[in-house]
Protein backbone atom coordinates (compact mmCIF):
# COMPACT_ATOMS: atom_id res chain seq x y z
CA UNK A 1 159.20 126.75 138.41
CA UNK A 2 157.84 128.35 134.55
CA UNK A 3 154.31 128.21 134.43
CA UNK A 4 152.74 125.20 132.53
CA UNK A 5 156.44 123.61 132.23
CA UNK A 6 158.04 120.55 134.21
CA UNK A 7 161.61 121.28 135.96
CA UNK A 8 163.57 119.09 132.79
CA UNK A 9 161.80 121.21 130.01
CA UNK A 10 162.68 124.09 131.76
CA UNK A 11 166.13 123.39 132.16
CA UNK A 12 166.40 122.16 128.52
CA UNK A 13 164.80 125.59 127.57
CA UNK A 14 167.59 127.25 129.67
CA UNK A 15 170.36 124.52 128.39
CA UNK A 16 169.59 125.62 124.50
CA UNK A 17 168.60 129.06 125.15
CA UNK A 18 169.93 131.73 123.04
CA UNK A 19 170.94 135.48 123.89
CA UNK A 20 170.10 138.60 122.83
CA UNK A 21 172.96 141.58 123.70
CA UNK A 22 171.63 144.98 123.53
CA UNK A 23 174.69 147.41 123.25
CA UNK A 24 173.89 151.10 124.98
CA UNK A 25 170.40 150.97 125.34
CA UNK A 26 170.07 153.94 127.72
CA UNK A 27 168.34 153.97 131.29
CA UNK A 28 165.00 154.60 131.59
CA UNK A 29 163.98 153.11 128.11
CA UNK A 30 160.79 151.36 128.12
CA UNK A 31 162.17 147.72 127.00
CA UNK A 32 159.62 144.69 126.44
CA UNK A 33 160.39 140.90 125.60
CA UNK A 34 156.76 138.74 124.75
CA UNK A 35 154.30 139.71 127.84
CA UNK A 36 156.92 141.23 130.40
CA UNK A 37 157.90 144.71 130.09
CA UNK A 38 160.47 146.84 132.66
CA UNK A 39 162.41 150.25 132.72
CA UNK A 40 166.52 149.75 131.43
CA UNK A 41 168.77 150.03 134.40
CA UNK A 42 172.45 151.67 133.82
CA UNK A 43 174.15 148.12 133.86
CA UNK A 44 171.26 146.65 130.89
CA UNK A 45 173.20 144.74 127.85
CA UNK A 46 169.91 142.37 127.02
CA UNK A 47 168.45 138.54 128.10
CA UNK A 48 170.01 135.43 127.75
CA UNK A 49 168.48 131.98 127.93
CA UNK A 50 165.66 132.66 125.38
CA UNK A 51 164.03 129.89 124.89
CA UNK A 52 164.06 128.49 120.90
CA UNK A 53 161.20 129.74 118.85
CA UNK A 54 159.33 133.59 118.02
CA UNK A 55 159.88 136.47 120.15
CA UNK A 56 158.70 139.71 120.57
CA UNK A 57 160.82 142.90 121.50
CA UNK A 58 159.71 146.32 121.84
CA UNK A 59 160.79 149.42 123.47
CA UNK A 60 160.58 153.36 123.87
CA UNK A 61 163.11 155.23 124.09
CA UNK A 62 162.96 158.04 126.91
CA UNK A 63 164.34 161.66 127.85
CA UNK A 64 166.84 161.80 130.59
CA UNK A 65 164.92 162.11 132.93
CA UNK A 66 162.61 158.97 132.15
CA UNK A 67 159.22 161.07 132.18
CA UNK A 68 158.30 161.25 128.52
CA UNK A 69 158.57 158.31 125.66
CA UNK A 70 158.29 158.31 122.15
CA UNK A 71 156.06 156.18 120.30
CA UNK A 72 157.00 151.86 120.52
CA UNK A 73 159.47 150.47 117.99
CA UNK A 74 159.01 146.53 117.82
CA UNK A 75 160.24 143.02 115.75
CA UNK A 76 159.52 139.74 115.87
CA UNK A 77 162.74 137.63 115.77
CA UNK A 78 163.33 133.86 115.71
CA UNK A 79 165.58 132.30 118.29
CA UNK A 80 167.48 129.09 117.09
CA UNK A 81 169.21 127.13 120.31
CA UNK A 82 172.56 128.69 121.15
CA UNK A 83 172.17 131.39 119.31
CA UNK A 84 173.25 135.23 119.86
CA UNK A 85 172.03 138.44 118.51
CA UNK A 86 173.10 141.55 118.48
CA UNK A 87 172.07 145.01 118.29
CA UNK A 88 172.97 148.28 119.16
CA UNK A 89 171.52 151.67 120.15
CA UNK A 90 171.68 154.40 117.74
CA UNK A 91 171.04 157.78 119.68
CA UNK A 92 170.79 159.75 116.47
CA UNK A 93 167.83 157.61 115.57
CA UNK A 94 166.76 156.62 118.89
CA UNK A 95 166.42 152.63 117.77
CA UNK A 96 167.95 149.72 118.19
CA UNK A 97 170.43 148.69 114.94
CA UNK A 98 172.30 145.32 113.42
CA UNK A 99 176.11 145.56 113.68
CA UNK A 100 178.35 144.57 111.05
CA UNK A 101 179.25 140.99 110.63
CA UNK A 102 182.72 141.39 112.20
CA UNK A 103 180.84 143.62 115.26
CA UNK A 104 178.69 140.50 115.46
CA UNK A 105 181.50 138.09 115.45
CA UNK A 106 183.22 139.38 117.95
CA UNK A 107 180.64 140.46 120.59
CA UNK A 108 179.37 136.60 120.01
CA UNK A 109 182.32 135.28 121.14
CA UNK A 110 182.43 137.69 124.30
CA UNK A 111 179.14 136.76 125.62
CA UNK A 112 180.03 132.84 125.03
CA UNK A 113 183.62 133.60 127.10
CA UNK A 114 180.91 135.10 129.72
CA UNK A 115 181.92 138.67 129.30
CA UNK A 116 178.78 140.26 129.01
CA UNK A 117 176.80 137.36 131.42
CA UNK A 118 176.19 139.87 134.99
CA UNK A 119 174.62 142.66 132.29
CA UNK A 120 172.75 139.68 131.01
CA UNK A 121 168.74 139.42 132.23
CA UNK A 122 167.66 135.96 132.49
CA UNK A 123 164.77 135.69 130.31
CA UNK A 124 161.14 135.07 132.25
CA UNK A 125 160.49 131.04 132.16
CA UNK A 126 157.74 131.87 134.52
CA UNK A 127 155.87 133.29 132.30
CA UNK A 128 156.41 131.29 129.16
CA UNK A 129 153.59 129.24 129.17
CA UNK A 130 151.50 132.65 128.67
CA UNK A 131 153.19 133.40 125.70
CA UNK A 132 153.22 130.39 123.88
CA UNK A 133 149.63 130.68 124.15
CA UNK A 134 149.66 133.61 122.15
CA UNK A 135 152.50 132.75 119.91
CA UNK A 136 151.66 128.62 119.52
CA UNK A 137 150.99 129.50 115.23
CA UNK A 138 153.50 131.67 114.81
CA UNK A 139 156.78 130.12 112.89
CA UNK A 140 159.66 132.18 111.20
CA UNK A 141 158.08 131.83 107.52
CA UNK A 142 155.16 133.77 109.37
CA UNK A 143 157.33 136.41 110.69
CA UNK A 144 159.30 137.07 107.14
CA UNK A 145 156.45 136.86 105.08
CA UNK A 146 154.41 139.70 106.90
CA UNK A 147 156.92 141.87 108.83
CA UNK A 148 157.54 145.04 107.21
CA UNK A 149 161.16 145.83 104.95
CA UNK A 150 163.66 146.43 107.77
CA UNK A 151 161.52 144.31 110.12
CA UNK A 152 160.86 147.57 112.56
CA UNK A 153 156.81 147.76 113.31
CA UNK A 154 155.67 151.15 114.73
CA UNK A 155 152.64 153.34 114.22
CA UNK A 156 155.20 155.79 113.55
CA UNK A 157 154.26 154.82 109.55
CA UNK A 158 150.96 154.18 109.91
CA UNK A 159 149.62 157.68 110.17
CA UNK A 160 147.96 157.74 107.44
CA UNK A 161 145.57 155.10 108.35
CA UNK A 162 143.94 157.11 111.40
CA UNK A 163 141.62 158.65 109.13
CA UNK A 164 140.43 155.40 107.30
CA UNK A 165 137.63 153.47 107.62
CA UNK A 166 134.84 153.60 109.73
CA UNK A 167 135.20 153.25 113.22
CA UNK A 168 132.93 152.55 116.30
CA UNK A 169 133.05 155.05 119.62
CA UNK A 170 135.39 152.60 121.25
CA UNK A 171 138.03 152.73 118.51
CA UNK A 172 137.47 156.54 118.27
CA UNK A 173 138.11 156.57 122.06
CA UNK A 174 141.01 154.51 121.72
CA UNK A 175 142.75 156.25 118.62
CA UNK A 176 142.48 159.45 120.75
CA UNK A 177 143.93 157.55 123.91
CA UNK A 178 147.03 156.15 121.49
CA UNK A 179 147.88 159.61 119.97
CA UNK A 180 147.59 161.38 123.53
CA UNK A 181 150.28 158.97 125.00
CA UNK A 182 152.63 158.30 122.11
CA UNK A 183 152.43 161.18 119.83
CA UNK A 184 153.45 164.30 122.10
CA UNK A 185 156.85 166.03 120.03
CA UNK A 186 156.66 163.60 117.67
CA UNK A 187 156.41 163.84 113.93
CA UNK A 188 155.06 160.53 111.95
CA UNK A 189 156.00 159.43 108.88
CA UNK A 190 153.90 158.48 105.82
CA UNK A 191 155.74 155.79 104.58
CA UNK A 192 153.91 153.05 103.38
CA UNK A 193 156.60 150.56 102.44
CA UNK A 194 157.60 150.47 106.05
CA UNK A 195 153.95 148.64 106.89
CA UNK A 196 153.36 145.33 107.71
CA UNK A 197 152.02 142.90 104.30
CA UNK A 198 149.22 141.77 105.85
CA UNK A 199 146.78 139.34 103.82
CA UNK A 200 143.51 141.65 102.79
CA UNK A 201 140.69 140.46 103.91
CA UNK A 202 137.30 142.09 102.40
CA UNK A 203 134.60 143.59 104.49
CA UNK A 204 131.90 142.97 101.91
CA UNK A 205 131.89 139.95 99.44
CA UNK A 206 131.20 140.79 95.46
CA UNK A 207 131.13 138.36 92.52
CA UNK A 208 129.74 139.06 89.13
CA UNK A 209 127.38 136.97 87.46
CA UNK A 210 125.54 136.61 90.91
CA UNK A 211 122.19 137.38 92.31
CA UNK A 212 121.37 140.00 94.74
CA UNK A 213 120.19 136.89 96.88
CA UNK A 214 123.38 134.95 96.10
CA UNK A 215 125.47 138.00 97.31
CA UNK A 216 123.41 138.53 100.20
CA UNK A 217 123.73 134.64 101.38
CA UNK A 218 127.57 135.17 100.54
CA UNK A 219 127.82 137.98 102.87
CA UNK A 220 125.61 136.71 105.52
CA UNK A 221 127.65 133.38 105.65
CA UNK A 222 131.25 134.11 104.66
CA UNK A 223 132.45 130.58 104.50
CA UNK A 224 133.17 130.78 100.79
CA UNK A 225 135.05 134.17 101.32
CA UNK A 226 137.01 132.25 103.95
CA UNK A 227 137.40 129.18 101.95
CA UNK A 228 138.75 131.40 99.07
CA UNK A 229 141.43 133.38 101.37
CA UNK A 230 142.58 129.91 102.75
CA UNK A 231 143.22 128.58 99.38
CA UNK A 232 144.74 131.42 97.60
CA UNK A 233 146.74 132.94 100.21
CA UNK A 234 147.29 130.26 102.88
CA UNK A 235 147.76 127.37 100.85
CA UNK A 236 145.05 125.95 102.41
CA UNK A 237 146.92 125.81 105.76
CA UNK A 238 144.97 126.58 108.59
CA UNK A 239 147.49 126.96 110.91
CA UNK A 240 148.97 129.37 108.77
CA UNK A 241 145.77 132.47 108.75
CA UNK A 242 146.06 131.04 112.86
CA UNK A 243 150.19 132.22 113.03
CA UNK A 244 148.75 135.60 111.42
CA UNK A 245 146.52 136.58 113.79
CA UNK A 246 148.58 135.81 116.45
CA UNK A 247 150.73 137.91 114.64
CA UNK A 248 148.57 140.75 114.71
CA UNK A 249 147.38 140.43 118.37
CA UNK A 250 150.56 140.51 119.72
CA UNK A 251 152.21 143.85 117.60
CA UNK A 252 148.31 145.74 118.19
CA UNK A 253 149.07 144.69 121.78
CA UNK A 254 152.51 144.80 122.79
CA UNK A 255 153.75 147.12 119.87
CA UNK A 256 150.96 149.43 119.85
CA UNK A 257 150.32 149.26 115.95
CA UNK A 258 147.05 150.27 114.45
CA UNK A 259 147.39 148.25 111.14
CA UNK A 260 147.63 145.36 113.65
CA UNK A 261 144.72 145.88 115.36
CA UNK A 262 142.44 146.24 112.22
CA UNK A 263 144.17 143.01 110.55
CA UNK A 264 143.04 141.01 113.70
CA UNK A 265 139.92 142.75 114.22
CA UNK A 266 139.16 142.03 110.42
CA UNK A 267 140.17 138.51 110.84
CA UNK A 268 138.10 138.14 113.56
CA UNK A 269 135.30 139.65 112.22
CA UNK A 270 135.92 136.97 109.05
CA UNK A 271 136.28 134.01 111.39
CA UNK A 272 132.86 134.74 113.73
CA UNK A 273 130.89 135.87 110.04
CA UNK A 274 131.15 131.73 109.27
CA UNK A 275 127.95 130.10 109.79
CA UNK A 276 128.55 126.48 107.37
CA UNK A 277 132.20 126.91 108.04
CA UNK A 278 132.67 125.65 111.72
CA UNK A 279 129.70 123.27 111.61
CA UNK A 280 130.91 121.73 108.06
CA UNK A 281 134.54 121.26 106.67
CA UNK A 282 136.06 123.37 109.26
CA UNK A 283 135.38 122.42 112.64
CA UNK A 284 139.37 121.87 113.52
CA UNK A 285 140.34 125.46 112.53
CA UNK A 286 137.43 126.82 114.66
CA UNK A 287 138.23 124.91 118.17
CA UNK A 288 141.60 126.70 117.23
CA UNK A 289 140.69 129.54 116.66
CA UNK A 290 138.59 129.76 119.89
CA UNK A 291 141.46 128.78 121.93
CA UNK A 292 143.52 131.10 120.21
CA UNK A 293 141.20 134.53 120.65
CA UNK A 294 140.60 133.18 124.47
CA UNK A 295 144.26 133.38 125.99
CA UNK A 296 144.52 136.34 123.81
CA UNK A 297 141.26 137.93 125.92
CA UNK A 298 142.24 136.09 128.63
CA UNK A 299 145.61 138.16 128.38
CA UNK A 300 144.13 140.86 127.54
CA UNK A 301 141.95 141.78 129.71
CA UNK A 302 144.38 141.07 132.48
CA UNK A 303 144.31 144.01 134.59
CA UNK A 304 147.42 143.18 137.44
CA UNK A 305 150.29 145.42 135.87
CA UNK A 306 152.81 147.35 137.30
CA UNK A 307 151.88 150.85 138.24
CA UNK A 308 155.13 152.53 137.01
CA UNK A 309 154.60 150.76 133.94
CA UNK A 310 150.62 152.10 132.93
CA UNK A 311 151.99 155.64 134.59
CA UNK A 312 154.51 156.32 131.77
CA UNK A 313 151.98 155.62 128.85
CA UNK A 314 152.60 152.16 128.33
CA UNK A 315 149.68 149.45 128.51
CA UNK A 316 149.92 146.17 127.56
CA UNK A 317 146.47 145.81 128.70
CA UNK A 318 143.11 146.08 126.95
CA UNK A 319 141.40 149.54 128.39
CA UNK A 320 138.64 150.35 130.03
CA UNK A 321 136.49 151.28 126.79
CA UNK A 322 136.77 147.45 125.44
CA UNK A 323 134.51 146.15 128.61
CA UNK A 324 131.43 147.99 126.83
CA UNK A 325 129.01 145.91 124.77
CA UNK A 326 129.22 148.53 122.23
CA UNK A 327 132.07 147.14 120.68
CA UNK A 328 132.13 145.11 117.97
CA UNK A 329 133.92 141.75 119.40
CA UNK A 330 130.40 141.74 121.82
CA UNK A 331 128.30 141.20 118.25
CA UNK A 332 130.35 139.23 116.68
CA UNK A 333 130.31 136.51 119.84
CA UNK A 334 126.70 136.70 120.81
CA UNK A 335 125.95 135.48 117.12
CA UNK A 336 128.59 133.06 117.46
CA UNK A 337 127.70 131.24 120.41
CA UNK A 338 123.88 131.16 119.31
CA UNK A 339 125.21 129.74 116.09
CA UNK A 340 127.11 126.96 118.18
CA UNK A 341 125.35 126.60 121.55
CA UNK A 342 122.23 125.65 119.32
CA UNK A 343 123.69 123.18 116.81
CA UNK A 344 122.24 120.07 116.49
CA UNK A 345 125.43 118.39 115.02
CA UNK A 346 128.58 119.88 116.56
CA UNK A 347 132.38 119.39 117.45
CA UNK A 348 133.03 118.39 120.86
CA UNK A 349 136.26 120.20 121.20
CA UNK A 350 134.54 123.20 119.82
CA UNK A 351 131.16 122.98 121.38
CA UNK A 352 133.87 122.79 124.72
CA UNK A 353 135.85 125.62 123.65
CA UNK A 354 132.97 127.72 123.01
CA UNK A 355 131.32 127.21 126.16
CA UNK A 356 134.68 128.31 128.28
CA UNK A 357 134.95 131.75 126.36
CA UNK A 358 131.42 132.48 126.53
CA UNK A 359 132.16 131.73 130.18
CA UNK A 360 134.83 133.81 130.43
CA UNK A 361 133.44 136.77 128.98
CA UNK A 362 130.51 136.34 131.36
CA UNK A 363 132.58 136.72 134.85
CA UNK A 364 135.59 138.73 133.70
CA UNK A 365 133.06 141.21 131.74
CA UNK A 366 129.74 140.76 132.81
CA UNK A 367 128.60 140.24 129.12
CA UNK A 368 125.20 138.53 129.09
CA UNK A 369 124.48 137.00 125.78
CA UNK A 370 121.02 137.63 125.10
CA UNK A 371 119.13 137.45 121.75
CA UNK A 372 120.01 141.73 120.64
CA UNK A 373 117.91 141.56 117.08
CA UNK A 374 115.98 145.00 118.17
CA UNK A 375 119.18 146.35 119.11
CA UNK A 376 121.33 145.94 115.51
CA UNK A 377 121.48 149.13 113.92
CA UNK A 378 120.99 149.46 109.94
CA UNK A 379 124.52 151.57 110.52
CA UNK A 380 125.70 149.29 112.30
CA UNK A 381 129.51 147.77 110.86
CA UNK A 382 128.49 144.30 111.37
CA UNK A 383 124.97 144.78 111.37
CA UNK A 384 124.22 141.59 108.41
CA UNK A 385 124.91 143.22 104.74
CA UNK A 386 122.11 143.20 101.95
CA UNK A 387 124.40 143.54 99.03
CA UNK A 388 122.51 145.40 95.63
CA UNK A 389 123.03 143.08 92.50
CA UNK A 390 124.25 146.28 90.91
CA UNK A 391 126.83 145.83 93.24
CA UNK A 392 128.33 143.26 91.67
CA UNK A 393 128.73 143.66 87.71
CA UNK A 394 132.62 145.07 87.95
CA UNK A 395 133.72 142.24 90.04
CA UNK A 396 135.59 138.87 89.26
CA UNK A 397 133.93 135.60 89.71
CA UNK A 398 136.75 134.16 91.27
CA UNK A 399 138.26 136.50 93.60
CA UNK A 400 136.32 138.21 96.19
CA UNK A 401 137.46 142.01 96.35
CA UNK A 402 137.31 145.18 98.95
């Protein structure tokens, strides 16, 4: 029976479920669909009865001999019921490709006369309920407003943003960890317009015609920043700055894309830097988001994966290095929960919320939230920002900029 699902949704799922034939793929390819991940047999041509809604699919291709991968190529892609899709593997480039339409025509009516249905995995309805935890936001406007031209995410073009920014020990750690596993005989490209368009989200509020104490407030409290972002990109749709960080989650942690992991980790940072925010106007967005970030730990920090999997460079997992209070989520959530836990007005849902990820972080990491003033460093990334009024005579009123 599929986790969280009754046996008639399940069998509705499977009744409207919709097919994805991979031509060629050759053994030994690393070859992922949402949360489950396996090595390509000989006999591989893809997974039928997806269920209708987002996916995720990501692979590595392999040498012959199935020891050594190159770095993860991965889309999102938006089932409709019944539906078939199609791609083939391109050895030159090592990737999966679209066929022509006829090539798509004709392959579609093969796998509906059965042809292709003993190659054919049946897709995972046992784990299902885990991803739609992590995907719940995520809706095909979502996926074709941010994927990148030609769809394809892969740190392969995102090179030149391993030397950007600062960066605590963890991520330093971790960068070194990524290029160890994915980057051995393999050249990356700088190519910008192949990155995801991601909604920018500044580290440091600045408005002109503002006190130093204004800026300071703005930058202690980023509620207006967040208010601004929700208007002007988001149409003031919540759900819709939700669908992106799921978005981001899942390509930093299936796909293995930087830019992914900085867009959520700067979302995050945006969403736990509210102080008026989820006490005020936007108590509903912050119960979601809490229940969003805590199946994404939650899956995260899941550490039962196949062996044969994590030996051939592939993690789907959250390492080692993120159990540390040194990084930066650990801040973030100790101010957070101080901010809630000691509320006198607050959201039930999110007052509940709150209390089950603090929880969580407690037994699964052994994080004790204790008051840490003494320990912020002035250096510190999210240490709170004093912002000079000099600071702020080139900027806009009206739009807060990087």
């Amino acid at each position: 029976m599929a986790s969280g699902l009754d046996r008639e949704t399940a069998l509705e799922l499977v009744k409207k479920g919709g097919t994805l034939l991979l031509l060629d793929v050759p053994q030994f390819t690393l070859f992922g669909i949402d949360t489950q991940i396996f090595s390509v047999g000989p006999n591989f041509k893809g997974i039928k009865m997806l269920p209708p809604g987002p996916h995720f699919v990501y692979y590595c291709s392999s040498n012959k001999e199935g020891h050594e991968f190159s770095p993860t190529i991965s889309f999102f892609l938006t089932i409709h019921p019944f539906e078939i899709i199609v791609r083939k593997w391109c050895p030159r480039e090592e990737q999966l490709i679209k066929v022509s339409e006829d090539e798509e025509c004709r392959y579609s009516e093969m796998v509906k006369h059965m042809e292709f249905d003993q190659h054919l995995g049946p897709y995972p309805l046992d784990h299902y309920g885990n991803w739609k935890h992590l995907s719940c936001y995520i809706s095909e406007s979502t996926i074709s407003r941010i994927e990148p031209i030609g769809a394809e995410i892969s740190i392969l073009h995102e090179s030149v943003l391993f030397d950007q920014g600062q960066k605590s020990e963890m991520e330093k750690s971790w960068l070194v960890q990524l290029k160890n596993s994915s980057f051995s005989e393999c050249s990356l490209e700088k190519n910008v317009k192949r990155r995801c368009f991601y909604t920018t989200i500044p580290k440091i509020v600045k408005s002109k015609n503002t006190t130093g104490e204004e800026l300071t407030a703005l930058n202690l409290d980023k509620t207006k920043l967040l208010e601004n972002i929700l208007m002007t990109n988001f149409g003031g749709e919540e759900d819709l700055l939700l669908g992106e960080l799921q978005f981001s989650f899942i390509a930093f942690m299936m796909g293995q894309s930087l830019e992914a992991f900085m867009q959520w980790k700067d979302l995050v940072s945006l969403l736990f830097s509210c102080t008026e925010a989820p006490l005020r106007m936007r108590s509903q967005l912050f119960t979601k988001f809490i229940r969003v970030i805590y199946f994404q730990l939650k899956h995260g920090f899941h550490k039962e994966q196949k062996g044969d999997i994590v030996d051939k460079g592939l993690s789907l997992f959250l390492d080692d290095e993120w159990f540390s209070k040194d990084i930066f989520l650990y801040r973030l959530c100790m101010e957070f929960f101080r901010l809630v836990l000691n509320a006198e007005v607050i959201d039930g849902d999110l007052l509940s919320w709150t209390k089950k990820l603090k929880k969580f972080l407690e037994t699964t990491l052994g994080w004790d939230f204790v008051v840490l003033d003494a320990m912020l460093d002035e250096d510190d990334e999210f240490a709170p920002v004093v912002v000079p009024f000099n600071e702020a005579a080139p900027m806009s009123d009206e739009a807060p900029a990087d």
